[in-house]
PDB file of N, CA and C in Angstrom:
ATOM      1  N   UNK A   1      39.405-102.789  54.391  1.00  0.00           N
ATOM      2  CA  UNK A   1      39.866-104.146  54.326  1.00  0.00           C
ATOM      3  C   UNK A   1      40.356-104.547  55.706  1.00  0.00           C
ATOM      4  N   UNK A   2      40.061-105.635  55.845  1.00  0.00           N
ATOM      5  CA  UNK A   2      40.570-106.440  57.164  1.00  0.00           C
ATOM      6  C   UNK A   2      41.500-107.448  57.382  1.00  0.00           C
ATOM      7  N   UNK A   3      42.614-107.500  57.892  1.00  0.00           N
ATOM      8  CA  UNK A   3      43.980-108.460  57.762  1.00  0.00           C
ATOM      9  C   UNK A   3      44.133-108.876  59.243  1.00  0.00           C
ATOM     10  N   UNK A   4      43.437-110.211  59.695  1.00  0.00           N
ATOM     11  CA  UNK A   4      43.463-111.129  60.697  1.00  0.00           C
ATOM     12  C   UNK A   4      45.311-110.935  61.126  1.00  0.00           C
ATOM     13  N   UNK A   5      44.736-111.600  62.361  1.00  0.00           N
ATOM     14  CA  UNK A   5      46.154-111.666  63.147  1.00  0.00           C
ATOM     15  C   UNK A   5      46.782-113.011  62.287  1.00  0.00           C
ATOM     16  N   UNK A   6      48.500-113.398  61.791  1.00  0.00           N
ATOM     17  CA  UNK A   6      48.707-114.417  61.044  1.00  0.00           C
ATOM     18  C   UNK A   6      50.147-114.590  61.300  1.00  0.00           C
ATOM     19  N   UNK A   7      50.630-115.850  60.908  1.00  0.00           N
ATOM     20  CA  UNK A   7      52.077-116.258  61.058  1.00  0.00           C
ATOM     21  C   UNK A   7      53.199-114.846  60.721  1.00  0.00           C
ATOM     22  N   UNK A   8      52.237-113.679  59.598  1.00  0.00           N
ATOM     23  CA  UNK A   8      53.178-112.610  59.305  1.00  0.00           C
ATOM     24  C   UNK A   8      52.429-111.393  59.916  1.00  0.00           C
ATOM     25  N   UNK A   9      51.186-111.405  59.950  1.00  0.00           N
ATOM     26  CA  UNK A   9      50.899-110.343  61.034  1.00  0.00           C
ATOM     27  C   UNK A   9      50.786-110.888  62.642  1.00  0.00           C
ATOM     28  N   UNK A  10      51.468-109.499  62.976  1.00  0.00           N
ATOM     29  CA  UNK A  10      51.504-109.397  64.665  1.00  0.00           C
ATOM     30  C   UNK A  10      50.003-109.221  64.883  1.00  0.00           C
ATOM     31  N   UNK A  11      48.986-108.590  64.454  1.00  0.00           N
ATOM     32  CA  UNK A  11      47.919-108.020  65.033  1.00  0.00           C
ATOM     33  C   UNK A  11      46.760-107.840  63.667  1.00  0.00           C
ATOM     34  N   UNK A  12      45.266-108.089  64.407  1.00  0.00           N
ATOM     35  CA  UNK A  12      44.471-107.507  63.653  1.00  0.00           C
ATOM     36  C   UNK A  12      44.479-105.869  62.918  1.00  0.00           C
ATOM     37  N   UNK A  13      44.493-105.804  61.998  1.00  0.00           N
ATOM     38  CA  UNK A  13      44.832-104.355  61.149  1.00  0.00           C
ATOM     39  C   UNK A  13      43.542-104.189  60.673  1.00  0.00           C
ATOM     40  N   UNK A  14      42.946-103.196  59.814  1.00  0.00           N
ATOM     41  CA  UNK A  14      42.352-102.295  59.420  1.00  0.00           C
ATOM     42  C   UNK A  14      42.776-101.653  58.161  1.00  0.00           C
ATOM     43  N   UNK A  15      42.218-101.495  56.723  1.00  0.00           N
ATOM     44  CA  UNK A  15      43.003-100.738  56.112  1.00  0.00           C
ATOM     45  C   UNK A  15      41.425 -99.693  55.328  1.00  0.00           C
ATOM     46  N   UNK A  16      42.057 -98.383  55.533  1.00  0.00           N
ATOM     47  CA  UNK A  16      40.417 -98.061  55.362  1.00  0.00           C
ATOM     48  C   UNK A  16      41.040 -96.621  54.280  1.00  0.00           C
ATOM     49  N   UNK A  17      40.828 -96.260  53.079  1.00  0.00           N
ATOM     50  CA  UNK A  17      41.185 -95.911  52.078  1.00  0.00           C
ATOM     51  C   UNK A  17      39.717 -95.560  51.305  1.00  0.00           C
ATOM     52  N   UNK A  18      40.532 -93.931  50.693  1.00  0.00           N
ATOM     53  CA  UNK A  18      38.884 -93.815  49.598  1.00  0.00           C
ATOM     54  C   UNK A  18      39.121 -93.874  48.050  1.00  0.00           C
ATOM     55  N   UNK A  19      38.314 -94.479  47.495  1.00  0.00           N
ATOM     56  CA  UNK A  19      38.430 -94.409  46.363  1.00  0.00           C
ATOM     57  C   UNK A  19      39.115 -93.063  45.331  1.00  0.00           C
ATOM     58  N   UNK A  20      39.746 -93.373  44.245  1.00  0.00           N
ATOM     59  CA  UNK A  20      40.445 -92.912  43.367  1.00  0.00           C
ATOM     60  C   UNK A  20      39.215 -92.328  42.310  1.00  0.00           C
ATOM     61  N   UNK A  21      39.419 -90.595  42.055  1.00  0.00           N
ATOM     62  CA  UNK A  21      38.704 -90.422  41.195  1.00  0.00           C
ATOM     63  C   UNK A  21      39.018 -89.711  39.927  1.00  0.00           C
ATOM     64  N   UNK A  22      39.295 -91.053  38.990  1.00  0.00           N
ATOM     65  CA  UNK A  22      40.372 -89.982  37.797  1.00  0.00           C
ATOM     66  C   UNK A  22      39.826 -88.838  37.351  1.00  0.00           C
ATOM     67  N   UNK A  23      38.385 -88.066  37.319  1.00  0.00           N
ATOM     68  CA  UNK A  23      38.331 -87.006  36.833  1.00  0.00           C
ATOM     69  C   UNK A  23      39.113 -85.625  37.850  1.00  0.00           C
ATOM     70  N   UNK A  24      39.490 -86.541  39.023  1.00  0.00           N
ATOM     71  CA  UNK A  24      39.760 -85.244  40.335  1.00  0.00           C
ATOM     72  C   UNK A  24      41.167 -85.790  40.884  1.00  0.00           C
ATOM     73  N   UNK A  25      42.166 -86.265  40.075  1.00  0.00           N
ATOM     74  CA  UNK A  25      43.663 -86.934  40.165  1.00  0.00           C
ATOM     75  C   UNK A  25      44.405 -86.021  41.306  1.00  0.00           C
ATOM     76  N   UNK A  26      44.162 -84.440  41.434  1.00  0.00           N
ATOM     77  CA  UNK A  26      44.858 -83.741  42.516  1.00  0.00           C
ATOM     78  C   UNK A  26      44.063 -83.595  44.075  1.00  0.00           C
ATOM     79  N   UNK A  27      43.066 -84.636  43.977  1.00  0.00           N
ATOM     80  CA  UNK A  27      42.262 -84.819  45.871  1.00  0.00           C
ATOM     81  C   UNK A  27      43.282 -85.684  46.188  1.00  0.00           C
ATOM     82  N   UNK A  28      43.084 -85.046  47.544  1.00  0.00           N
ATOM     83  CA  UNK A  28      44.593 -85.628  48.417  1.00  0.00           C
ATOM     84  C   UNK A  28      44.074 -86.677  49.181  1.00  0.00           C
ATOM     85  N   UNK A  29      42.306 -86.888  49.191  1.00  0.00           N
ATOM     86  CA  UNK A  29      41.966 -88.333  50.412  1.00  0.00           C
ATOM     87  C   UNK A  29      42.832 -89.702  49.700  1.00  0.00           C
ATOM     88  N   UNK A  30      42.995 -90.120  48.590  1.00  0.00           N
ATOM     89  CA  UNK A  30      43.224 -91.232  48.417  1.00  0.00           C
ATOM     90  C   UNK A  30      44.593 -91.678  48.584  1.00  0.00           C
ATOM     91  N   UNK A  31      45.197 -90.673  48.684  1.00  0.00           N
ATOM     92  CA  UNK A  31      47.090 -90.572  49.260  1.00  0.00           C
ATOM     93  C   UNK A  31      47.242 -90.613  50.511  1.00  0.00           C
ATOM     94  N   UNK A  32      46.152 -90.355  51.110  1.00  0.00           N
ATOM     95  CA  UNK A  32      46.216 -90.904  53.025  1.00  0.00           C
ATOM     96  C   UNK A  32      45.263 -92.076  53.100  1.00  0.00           C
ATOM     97  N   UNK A  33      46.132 -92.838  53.293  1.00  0.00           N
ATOM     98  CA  UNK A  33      45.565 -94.359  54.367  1.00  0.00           C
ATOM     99  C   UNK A  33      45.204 -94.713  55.687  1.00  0.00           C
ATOM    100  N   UNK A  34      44.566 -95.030  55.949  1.00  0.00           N
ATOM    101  CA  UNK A  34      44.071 -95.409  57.547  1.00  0.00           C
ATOM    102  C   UNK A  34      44.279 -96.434  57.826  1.00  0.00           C
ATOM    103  N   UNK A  35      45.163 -96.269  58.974  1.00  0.00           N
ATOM    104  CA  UNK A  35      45.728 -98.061  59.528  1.00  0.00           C
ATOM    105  C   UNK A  35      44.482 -97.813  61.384  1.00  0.00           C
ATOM    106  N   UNK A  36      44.130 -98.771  61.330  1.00  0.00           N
ATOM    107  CA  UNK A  36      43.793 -99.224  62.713  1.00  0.00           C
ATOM    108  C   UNK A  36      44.181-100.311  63.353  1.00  0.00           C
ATOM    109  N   UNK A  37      45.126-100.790  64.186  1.00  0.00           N
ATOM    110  CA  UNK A  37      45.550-102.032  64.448  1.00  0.00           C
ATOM    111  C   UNK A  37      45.345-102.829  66.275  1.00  0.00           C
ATOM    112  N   UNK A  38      45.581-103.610  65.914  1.00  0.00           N
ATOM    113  CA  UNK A  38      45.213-104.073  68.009  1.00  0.00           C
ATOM    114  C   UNK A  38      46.978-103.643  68.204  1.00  0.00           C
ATOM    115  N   UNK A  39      46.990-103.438  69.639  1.00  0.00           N
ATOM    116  CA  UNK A  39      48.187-103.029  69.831  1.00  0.00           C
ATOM    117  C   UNK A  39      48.672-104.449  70.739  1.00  0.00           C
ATOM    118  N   UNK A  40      47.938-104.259  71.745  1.00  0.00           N
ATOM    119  CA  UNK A  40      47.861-104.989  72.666  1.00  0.00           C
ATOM    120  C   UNK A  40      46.258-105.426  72.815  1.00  0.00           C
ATOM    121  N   UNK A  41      46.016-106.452  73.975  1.00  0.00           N
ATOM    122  CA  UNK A  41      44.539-106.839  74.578  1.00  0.00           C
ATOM    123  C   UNK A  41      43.557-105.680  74.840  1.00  0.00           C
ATOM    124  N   UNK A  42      44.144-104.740  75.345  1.00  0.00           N
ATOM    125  CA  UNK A  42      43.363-103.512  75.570  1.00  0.00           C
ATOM    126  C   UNK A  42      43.640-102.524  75.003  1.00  0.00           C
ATOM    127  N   UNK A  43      44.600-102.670  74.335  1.00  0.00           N
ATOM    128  CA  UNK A  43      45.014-101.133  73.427  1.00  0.00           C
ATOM    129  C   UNK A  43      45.061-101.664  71.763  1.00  0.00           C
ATOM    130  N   UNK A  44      44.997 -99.772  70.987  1.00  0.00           N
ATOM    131  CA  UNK A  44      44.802 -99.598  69.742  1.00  0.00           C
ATOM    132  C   UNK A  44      45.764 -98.561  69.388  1.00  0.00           C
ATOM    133  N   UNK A  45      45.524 -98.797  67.970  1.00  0.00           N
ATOM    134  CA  UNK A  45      46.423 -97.600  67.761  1.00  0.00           C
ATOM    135  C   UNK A  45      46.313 -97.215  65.839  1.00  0.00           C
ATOM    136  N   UNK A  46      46.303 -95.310  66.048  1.00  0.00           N
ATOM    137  CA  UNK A  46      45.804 -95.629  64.465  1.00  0.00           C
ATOM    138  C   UNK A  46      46.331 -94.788  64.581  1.00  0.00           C
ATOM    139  N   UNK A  47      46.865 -94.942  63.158  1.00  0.00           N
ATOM    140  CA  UNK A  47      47.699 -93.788  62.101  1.00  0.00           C
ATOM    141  C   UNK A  47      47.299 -93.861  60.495  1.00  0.00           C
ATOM    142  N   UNK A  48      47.917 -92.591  60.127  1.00  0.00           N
ATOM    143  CA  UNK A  48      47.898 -92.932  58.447  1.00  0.00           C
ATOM    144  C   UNK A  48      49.394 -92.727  58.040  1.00  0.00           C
ATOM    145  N   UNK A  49      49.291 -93.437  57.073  1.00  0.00           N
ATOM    146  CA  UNK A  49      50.155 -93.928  55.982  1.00  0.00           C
ATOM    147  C   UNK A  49      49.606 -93.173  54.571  1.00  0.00           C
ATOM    148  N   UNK A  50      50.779 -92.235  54.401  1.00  0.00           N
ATOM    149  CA  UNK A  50      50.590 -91.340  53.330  1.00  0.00           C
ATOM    150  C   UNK A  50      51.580 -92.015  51.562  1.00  0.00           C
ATOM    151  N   UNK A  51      50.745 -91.951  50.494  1.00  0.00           N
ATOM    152  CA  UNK A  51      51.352 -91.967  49.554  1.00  0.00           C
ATOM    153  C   UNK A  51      52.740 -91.046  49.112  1.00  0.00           C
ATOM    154  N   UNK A  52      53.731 -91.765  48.653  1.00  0.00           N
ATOM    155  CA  UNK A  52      54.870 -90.932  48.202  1.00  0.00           C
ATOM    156  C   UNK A  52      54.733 -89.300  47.764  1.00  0.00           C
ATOM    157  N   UNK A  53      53.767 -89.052  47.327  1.00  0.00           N
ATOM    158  CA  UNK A  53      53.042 -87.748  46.566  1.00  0.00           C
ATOM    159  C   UNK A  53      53.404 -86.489  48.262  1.00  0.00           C
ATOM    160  N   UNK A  54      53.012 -87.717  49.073  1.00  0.00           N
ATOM    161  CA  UNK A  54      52.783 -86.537  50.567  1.00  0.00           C
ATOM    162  C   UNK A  54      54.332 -86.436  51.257  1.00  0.00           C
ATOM    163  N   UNK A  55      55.317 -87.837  50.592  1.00  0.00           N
ATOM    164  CA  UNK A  55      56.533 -87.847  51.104  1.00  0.00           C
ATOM    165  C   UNK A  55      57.718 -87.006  51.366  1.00  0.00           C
ATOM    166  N   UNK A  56      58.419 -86.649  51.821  1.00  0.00           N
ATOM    167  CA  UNK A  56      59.757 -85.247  51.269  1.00  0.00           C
ATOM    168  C   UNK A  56      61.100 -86.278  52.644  1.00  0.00           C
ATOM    169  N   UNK A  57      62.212 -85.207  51.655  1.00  0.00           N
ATOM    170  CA  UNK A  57      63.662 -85.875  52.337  1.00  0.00           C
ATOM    171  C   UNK A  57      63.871 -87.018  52.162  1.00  0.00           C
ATOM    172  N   UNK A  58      64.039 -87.494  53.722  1.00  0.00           N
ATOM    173  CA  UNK A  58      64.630 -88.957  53.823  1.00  0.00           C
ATOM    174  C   UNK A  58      63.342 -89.583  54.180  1.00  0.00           C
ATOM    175  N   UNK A  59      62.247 -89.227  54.048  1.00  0.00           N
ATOM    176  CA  UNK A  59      60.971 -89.998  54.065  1.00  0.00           C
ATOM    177  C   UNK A  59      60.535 -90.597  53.125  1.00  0.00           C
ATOM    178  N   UNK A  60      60.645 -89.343  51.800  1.00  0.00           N
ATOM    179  CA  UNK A  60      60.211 -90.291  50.149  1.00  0.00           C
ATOM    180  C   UNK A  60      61.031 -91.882  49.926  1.00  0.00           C
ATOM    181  N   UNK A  61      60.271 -92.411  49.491  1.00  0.00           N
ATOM    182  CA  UNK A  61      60.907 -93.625  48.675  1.00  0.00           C
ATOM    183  C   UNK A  61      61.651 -93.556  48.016  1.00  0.00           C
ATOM    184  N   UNK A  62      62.863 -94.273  47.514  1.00  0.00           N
ATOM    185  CA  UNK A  62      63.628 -93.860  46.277  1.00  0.00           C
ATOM    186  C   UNK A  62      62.369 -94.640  45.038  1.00  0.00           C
ATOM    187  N   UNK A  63      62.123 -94.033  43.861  1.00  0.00           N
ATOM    188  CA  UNK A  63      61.499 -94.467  42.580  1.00  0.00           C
ATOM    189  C   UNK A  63      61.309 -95.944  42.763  1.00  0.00           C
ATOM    190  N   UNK A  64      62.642 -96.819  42.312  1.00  0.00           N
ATOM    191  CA  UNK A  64      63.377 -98.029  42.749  1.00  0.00           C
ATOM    192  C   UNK A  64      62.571 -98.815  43.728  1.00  0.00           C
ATOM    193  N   UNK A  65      61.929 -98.317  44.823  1.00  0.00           N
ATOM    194  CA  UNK A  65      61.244 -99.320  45.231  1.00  0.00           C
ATOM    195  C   UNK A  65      59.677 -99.188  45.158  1.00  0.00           C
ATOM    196  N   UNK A  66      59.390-100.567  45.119  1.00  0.00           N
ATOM    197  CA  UNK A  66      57.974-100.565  45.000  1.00  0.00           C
ATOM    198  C   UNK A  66      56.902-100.184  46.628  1.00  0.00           C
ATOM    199  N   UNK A  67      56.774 -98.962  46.613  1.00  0.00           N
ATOM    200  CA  UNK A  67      56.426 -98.852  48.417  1.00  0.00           C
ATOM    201  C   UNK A  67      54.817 -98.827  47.909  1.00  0.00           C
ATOM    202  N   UNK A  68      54.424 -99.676  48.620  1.00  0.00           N
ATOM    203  CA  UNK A  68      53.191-100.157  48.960  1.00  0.00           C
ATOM    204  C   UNK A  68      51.685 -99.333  48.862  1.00  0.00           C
ATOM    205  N   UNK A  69      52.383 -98.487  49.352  1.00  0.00           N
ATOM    206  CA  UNK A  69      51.009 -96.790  49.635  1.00  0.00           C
ATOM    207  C   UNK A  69      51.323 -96.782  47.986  1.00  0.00           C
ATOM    208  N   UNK A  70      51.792 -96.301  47.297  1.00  0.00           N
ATOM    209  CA  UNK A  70      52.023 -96.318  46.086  1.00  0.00           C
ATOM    210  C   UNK A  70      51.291 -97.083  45.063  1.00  0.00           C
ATOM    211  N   UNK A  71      51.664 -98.336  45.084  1.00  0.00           N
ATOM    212  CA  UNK A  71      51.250 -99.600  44.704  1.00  0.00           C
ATOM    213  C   UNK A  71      49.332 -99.527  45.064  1.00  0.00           C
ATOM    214  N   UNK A  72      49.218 -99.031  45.979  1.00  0.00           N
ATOM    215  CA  UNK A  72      47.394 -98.834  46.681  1.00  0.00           C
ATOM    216  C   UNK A  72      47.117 -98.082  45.481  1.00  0.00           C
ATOM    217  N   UNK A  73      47.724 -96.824  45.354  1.00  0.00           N
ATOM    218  CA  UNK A  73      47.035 -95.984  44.227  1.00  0.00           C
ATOM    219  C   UNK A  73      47.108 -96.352  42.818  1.00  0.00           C
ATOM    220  N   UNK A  74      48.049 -97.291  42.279  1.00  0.00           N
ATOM    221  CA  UNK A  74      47.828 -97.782  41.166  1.00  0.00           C
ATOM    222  C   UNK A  74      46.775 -99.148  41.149  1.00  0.00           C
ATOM    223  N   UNK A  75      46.716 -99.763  42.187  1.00  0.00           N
ATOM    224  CA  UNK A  75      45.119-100.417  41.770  1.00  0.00           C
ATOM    225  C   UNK A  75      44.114 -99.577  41.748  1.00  0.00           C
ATOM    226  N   UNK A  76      44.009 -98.251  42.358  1.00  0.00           N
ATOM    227  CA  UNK A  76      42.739 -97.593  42.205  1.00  0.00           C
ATOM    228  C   UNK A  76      42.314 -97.094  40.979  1.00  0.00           C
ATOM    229  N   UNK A  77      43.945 -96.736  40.147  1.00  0.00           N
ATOM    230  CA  UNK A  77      44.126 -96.095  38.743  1.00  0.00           C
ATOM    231  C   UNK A  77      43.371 -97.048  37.591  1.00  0.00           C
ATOM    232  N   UNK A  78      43.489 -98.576  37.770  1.00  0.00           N
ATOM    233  CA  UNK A  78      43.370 -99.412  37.195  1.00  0.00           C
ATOM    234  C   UNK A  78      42.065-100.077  37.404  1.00  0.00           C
ATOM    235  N   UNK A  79      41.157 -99.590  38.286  1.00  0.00           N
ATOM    236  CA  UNK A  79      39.948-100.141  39.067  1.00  0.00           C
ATOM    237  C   UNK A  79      40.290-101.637  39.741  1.00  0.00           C
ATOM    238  N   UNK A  80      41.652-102.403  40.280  1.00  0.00           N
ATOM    239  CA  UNK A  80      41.826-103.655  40.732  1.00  0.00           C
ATOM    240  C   UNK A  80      41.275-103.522  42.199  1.00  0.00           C
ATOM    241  N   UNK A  81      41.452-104.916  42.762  1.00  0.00           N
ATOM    242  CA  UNK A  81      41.021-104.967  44.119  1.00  0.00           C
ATOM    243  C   UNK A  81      42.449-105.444  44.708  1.00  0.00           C
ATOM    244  N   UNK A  82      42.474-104.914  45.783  1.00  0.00           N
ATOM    245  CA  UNK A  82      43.634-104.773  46.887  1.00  0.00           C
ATOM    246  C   UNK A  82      43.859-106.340  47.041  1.00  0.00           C
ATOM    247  N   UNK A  83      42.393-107.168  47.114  1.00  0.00           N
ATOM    248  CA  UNK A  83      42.488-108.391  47.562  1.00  0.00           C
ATOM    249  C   UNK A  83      43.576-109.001  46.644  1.00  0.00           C
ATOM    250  N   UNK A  84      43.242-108.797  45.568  1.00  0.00           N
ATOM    251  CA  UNK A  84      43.958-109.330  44.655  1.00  0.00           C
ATOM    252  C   UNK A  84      45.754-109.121  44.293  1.00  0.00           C
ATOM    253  N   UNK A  85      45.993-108.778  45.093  1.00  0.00           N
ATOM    254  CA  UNK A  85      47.646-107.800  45.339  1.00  0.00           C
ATOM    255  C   UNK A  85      48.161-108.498  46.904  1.00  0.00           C
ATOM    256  N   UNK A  86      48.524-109.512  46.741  1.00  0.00           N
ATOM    257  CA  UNK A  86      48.834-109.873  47.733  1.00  0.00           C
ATOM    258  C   UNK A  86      50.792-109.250  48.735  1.00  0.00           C
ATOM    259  N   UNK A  87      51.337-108.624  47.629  1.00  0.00           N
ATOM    260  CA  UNK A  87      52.343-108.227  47.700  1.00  0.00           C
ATOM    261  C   UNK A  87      52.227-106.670  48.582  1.00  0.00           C
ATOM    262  N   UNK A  88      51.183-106.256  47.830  1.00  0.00           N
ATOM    263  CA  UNK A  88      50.649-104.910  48.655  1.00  0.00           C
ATOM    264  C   UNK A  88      50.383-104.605  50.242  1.00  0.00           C
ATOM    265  N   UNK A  89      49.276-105.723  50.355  1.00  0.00           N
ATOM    266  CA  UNK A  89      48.986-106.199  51.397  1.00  0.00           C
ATOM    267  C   UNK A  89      50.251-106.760  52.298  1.00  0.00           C
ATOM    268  N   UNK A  90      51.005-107.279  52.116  1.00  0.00           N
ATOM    269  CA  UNK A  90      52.426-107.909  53.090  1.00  0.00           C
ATOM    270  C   UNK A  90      53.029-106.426  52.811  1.00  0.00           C
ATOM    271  N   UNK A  91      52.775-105.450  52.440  1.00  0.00           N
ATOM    272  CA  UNK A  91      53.861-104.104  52.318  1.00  0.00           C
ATOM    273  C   UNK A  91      52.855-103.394  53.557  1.00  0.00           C
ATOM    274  N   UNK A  92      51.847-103.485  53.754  1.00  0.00           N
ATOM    275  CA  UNK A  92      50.975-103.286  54.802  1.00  0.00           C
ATOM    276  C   UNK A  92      50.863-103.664  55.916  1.00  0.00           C
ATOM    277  N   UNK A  93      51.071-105.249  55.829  1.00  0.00           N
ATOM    278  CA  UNK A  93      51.653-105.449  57.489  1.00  0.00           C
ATOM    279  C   UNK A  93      52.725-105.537  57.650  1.00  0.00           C
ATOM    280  N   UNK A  94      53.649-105.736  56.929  1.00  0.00           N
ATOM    281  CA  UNK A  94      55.323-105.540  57.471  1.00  0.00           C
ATOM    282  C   UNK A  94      55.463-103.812  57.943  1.00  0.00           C
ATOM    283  N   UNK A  95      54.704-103.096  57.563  1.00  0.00           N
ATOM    284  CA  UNK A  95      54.690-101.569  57.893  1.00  0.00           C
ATOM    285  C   UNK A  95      54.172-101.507  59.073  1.00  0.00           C
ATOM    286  N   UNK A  96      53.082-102.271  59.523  1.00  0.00           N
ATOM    287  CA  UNK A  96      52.474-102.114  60.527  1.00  0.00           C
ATOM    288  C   UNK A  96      53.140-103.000  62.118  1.00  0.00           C
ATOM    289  N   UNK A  97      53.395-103.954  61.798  1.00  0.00           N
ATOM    290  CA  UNK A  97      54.549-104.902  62.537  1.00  0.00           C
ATOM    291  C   UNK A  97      55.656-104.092  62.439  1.00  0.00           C
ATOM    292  N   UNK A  98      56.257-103.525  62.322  1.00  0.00           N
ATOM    293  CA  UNK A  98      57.413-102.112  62.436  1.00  0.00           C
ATOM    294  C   UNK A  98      56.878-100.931  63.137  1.00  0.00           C
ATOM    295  N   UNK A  99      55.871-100.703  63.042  1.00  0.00           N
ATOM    296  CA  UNK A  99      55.131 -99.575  63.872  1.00  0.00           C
ATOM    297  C   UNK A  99      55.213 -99.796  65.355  1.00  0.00           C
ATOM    298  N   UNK A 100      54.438-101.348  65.393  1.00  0.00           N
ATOM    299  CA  UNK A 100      54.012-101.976  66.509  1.00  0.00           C
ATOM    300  C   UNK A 100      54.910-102.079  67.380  1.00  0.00           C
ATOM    301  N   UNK A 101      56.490-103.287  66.478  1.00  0.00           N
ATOM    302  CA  UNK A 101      57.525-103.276  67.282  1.00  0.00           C
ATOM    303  C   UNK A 101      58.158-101.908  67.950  1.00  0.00           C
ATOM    304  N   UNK A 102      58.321-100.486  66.925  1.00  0.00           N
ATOM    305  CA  UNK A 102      58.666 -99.569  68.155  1.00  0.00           C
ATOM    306  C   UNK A 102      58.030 -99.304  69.159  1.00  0.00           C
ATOM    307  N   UNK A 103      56.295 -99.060  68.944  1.00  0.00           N
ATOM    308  CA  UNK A 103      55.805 -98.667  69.869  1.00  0.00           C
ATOM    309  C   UNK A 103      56.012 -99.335  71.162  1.00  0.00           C
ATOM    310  N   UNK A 104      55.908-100.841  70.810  1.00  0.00           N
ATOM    311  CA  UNK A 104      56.400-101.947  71.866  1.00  0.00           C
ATOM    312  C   UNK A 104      57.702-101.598  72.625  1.00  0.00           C
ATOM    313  N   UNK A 105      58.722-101.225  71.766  1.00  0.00           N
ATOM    314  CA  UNK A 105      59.600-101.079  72.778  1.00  0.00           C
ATOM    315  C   UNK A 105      60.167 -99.853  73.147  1.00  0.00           C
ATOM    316  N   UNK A 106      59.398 -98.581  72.739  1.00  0.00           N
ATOM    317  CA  UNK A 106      59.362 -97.283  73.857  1.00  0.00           C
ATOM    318  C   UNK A 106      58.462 -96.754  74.561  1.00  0.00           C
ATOM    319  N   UNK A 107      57.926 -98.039  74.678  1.00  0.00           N
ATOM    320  CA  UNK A 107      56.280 -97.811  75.484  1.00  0.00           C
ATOM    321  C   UNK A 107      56.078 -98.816  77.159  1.00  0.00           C
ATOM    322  N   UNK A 108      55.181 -97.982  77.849  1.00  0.00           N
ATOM    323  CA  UNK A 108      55.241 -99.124  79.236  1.00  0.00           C
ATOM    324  C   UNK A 108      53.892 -99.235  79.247  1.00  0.00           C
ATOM    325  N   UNK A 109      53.304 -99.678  79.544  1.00  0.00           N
ATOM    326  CA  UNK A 109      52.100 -99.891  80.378  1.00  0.00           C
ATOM    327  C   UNK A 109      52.107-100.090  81.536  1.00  0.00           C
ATOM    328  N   UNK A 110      50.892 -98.611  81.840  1.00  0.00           N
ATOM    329  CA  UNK A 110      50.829 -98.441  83.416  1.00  0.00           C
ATOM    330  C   UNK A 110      49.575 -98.805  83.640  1.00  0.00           C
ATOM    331  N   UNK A 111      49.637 -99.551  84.883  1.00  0.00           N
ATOM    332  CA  UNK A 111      48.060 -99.919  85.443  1.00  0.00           C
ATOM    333  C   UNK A 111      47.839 -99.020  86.908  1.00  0.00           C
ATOM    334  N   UNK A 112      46.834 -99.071  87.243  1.00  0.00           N
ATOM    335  CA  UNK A 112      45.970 -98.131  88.123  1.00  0.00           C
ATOM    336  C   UNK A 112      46.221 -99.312  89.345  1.00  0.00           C
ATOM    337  N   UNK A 113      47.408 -99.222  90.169  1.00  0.00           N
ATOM    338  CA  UNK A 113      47.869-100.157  91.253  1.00  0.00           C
ATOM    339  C   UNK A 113      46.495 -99.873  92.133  1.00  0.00           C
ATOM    340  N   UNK A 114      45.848 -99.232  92.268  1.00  0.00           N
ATOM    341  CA  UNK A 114      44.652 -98.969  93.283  1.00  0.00           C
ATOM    342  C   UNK A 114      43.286 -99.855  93.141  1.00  0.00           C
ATOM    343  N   UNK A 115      43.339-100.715  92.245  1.00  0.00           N
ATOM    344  CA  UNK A 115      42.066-101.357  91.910  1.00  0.00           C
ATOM    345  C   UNK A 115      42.132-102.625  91.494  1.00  0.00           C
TER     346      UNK A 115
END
């Protein structure tokens, strides 16, 4: 799925996820997510975003909230489309606009003063 740059996203995103296969409920691909996002004009940056299942400590979610990676695997449970989850999707770029903003601000960009 593809989420344009918008008044709530900072950046073009990427959301690239494999299908859910209830006869095989313990494969671990569909609990890792693939974010690809613009960082900047010339830069990228990709990570995954793991379902609660992969979470531990102060990383898991408390139950209580509805975290998003979560929410991904119950439309898959249900055969829905992501499109259709618009709540999901804003749990996707507010995750990713949080990524961005740290990287933004413990990051420099260096250019090649020679050219």
């Amino acid at each position: 799925m593809f989420i344009n740059k918008s008044e709530t996203n900072q950046q073009d995103l990427r959301i690239d996820f494999w299908p859910f296969d209830v006869r095989d409920e313990y494969n671990a691909f569909p609990h890792q997510i693939d974010i690809y996002s613009v960082l900047d004009k010339e830069f990228s940056v990709a990570y995954t975003v793991y379902s609660s299942r992969f979470l531990h400590g102060k990383y898991k979610p408390p139950v209580s909230q509805n975290y998003f990676a979560d929410g991904l695997i119950q439309i898959y449970k249900h055969n829905e489309s992501l499109l259709d989850h618009p709540e999901i999707q804003l749990g996707f770029i507010q995750n990713n606009n949080r990524i961005l903003d740290y990287i933004h601000q413990h990051s420099k960009v260096v250019t090649d003063q020679n050219h």
